[in-house]
Protein backbone atom coordinates (compact mmCIF):
# COMPACT_ATOMS: atom_id res chain seq x y z
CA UNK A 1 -9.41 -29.17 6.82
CA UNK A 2 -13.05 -28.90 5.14
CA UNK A 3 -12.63 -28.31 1.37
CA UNK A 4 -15.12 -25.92 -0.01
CA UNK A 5 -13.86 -25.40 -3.71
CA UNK A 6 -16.12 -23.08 -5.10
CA UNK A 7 -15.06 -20.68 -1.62
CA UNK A 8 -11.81 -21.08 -2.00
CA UNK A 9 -11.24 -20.24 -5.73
CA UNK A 10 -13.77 -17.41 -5.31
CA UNK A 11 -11.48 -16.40 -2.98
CA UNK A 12 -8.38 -17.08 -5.23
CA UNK A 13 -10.37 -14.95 -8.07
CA UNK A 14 -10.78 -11.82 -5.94
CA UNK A 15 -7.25 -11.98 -4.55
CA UNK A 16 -6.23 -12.26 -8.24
CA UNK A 17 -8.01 -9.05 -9.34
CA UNK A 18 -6.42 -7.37 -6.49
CA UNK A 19 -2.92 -8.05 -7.31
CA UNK A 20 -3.21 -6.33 -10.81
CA UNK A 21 -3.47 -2.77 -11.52
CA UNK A 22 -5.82 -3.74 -14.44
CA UNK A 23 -8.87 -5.74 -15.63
CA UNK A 24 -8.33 -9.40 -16.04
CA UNK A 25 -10.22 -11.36 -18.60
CA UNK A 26 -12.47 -14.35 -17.46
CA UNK A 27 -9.99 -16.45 -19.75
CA UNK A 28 -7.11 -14.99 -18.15
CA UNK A 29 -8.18 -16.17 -14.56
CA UNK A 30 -9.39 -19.53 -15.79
CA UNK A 31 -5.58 -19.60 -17.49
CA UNK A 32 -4.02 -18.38 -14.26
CA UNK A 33 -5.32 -20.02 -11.34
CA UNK A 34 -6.86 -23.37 -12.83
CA UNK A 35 -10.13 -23.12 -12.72
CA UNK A 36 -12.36 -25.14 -15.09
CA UNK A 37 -13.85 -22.68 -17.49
CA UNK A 38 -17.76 -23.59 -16.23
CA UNK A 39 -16.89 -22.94 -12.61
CA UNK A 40 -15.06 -19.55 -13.55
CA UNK A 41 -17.88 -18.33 -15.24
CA UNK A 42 -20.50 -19.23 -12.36
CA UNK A 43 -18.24 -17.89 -9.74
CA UNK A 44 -17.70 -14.59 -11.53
CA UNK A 45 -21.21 -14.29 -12.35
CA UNK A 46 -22.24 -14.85 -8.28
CA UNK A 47 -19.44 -12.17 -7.36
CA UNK A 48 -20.83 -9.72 -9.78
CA UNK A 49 -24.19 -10.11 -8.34
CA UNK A 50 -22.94 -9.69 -4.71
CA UNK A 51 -20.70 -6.39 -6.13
CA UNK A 52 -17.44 -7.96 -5.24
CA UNK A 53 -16.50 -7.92 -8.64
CA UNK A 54 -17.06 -5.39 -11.91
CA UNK A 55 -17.70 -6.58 -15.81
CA UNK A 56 -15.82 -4.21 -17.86
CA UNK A 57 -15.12 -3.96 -21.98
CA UNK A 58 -11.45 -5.47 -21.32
CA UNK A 59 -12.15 -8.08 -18.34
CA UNK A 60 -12.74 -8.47 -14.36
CA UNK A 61 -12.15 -5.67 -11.74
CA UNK A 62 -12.96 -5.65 -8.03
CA UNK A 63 -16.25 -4.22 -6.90
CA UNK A 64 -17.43 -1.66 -4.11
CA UNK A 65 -18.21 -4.96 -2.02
CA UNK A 66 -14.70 -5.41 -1.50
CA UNK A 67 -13.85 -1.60 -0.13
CA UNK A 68 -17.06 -2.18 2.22
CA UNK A 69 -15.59 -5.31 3.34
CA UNK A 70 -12.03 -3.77 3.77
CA UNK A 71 -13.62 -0.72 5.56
CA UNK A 72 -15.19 -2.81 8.54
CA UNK A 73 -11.66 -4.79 9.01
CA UNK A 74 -9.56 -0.99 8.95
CA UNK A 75 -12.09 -0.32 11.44
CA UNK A 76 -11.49 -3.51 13.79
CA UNK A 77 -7.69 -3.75 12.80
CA UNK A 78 -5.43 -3.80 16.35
CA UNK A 79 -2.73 -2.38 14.06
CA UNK A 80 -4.75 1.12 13.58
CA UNK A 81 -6.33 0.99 17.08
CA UNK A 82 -2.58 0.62 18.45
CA UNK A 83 -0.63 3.23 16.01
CA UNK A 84 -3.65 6.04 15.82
CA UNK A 85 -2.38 7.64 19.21
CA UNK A 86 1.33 7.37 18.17
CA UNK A 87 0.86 8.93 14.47
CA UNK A 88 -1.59 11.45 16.12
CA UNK A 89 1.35 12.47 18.10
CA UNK A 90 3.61 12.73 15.69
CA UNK A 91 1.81 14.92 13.55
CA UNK A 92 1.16 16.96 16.45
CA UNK A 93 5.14 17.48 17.37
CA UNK A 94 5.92 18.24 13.71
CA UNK A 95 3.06 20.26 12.22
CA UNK A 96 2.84 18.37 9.42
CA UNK A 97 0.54 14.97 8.08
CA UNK A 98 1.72 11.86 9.39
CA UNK A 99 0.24 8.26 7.58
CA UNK A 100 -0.35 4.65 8.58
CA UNK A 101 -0.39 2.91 5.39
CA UNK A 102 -0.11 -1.15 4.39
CA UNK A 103 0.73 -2.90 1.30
CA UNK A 104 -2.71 -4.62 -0.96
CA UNK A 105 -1.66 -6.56 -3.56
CA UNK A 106 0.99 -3.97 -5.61
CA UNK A 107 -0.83 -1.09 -3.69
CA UNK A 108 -0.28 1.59 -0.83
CA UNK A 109 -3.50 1.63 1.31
CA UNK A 110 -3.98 4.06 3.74
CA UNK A 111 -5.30 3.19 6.99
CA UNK A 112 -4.67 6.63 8.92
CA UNK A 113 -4.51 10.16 8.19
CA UNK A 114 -3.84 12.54 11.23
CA UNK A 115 -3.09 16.48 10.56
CA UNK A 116 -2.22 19.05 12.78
CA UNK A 117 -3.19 22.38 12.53
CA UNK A 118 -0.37 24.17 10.47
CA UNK A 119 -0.04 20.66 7.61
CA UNK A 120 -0.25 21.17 4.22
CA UNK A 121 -3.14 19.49 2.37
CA UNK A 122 -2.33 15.72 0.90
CA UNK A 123 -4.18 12.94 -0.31
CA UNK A 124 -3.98 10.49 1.81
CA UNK A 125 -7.27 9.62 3.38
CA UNK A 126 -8.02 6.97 5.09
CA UNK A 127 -8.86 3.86 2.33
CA UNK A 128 -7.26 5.45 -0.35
CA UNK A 129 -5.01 3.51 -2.50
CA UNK A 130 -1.71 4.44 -4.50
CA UNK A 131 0.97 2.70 -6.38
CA UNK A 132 3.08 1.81 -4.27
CA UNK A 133 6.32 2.20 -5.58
CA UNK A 134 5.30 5.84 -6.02
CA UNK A 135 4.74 6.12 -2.05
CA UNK A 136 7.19 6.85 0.92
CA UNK A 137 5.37 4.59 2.61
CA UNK A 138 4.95 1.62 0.29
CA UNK A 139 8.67 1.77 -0.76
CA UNK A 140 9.62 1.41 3.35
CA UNK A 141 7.62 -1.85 3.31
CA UNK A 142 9.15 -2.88 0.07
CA UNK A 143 12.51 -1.86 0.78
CA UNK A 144 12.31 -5.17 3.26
CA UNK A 145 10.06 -7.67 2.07
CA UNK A 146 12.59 -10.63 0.41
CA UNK A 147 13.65 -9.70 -3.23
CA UNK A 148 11.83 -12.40 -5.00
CA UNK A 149 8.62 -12.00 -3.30
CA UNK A 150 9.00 -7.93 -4.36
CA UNK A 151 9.87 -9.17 -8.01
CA UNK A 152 6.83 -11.78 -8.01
CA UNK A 153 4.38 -8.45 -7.10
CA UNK A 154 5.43 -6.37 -10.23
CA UNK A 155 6.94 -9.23 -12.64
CA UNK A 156 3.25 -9.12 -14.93
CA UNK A 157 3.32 -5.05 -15.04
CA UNK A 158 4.50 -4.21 -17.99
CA UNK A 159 4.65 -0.59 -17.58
CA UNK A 160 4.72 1.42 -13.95
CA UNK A 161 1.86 4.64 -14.35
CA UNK A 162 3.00 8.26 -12.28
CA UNK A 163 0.87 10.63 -11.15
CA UNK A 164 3.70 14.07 -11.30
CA UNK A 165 6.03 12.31 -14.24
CA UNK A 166 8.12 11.33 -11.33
CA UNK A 167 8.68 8.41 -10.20
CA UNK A 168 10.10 4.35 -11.42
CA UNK A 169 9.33 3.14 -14.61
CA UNK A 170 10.62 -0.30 -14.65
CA UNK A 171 11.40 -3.17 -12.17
CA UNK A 172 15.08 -2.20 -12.35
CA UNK A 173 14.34 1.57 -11.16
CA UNK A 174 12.47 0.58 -8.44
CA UNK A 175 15.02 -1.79 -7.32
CA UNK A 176 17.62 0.53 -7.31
CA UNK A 177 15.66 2.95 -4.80
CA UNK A 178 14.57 0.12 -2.60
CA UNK A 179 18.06 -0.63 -2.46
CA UNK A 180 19.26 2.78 -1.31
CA UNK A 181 16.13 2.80 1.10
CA UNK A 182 17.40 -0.68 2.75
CA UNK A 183 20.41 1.22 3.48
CA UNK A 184 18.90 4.18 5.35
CA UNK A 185 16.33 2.29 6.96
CA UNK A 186 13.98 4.75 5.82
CA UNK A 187 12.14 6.06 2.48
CA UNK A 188 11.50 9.17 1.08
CA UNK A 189 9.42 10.58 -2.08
CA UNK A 190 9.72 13.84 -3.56
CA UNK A 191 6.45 15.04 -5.43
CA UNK A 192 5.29 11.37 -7.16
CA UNK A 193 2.21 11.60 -5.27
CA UNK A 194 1.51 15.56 -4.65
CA UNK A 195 3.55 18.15 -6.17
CA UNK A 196 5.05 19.99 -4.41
CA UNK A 197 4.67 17.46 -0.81
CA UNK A 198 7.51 15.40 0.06
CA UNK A 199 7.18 12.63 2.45
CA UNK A 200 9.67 10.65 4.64
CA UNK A 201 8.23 6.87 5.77
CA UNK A 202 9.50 3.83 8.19
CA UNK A 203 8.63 0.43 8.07
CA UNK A 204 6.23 -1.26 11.19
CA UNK A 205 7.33 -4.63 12.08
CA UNK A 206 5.02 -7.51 13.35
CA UNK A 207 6.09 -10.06 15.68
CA UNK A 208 8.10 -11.78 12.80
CA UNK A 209 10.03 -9.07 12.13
CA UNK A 210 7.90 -8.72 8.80
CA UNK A 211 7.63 -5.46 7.74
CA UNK A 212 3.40 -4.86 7.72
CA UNK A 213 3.10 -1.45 7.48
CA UNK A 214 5.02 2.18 7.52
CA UNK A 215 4.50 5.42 9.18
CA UNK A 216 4.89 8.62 7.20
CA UNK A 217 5.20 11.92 7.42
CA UNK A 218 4.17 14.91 4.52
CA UNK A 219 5.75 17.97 4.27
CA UNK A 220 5.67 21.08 1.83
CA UNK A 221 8.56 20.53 -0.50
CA UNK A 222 11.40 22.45 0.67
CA UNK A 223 10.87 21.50 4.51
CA UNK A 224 12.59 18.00 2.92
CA UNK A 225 14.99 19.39 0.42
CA UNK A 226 18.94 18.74 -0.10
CA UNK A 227 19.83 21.80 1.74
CA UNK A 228 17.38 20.88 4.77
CA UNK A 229 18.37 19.04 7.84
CA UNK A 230 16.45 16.15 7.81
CA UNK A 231 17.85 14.49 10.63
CA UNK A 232 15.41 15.47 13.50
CA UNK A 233 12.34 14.61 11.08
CA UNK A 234 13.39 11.54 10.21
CA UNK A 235 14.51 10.07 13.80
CA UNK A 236 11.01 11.24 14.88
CA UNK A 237 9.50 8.62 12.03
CA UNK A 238 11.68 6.26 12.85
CA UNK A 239 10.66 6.52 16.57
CA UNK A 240 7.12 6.32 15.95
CA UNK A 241 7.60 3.17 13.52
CA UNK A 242 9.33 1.32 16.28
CA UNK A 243 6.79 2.65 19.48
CA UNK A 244 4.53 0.70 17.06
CA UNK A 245 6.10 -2.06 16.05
CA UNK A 246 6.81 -2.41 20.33
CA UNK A 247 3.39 -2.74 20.78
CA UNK A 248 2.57 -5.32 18.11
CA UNK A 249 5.39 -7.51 20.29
């Protein structure tokens, strides 16, 4: 295998940035991944000149460059080509917004959005990006990826953000719901992203059994609540997960 070293720890750098919901100093990164202090400095200074990466007050950040990048993949990606006409479908038999999102780094990214005509208004367009273990979707994915690699994604946050005041704080919270959503084989968030929009979400699995993305479906509030039958919903997400996951096999 060629080496190219200045490639691959530009590489390292920008996959760095992306697993942190913050900026990272250029000390930090030379600290982190090994990189002689020199190189760091040229490499970050190249990046910021091709906009892959943003100087801020407190440190490094990633840069429009990467989203344009990222945007040109969604658009290629089998896995959206494939699901689109199964989440179409199933926001067509429910009345409601139905989701194809992935996990980035400690992020929910959305890669697509279908509404019918009667769904209430959420969010989630197509490249957006949310914590993910405020997301239906991102907690589904979570829920079974191996507990250490889960842990190593959120062991340097030292405090989870929420959008509604709802939501995990800490490592240990979050555990305890993935826990309860390995059960069900299924995930569901009340409000942490929208108030007032619940939404139910089931893992996609690749040819590994891996789970590489979830499908979800938003509802207004009460169309999810304690006192609703969820049942029919639910199978129908569950369904369209695994018509996906068929045709990844």
């Amino acid at each position: 295998m060629a080496e190219v070293p200045a490639l691959r720890r530009s590489i390292a750098i920008l996959r760095h940035l992306a697993a942190s919901n913050r900026p990272i100093s250029a000390g930090a990164l030379v600290r982190a991944l090994e990189i002689p202090r020199s190189s760091a400095y040229e490499l970050l200074t190249v990046l910021e000149e091709l906009g892959l990466v943003v100087r801020t007050e407190s440190g490094y950040v990633l840069g429009a460059g990467v989203h344009e990048l990222g945007s040109s993949y969604l658009r290629t990606n089998p896995l959206q080509r494939l699901a689109q006409p199964i989440v179409r479908q199933l926001a067509d038999d429910t009345s409601a917004t139905a989701q194809l999102a992935v996990i980035r780094g400690w992020e929910t990214v959305y890669l697509l959005k279908e509404q019918s005509l009667k769904s209430v208004a959420v969010i989630t367009a197509t490249g957006v990006r949310m914590p993910s273990y405020l997301t239906a979707t991102g907690r589904a994915i979570l829920a079974n990826l191996p507990k250490p690699e889960v842990l190593a994604m959120f062991q340097s946050e030292s405090g989870f953000v929420t959008r509604t005041g709802q939501g995990p704080t800490t490592v240990k919270a979050l555990n305890a719901i993935l826990a309860q959503d390995r059960r069900a084989g299924w995930a569901i968030e009340h409000g942490e992203v929208t108030p007032g929009i619940s939404t139910i979400a089931a893992p996609v699995y690749d040819v590994l059994s891996r789970p590489i993305a979830a499908i979800g479906l938003s509802l207004a509030g009460d169309a999810l609540s304690e006192e609703t039958d969820t049942e029919p919903l639910v199978d129908k997400v569950l369904t369209a997960a695994a018509e996906v996951t068929a045709k990844l096999r």
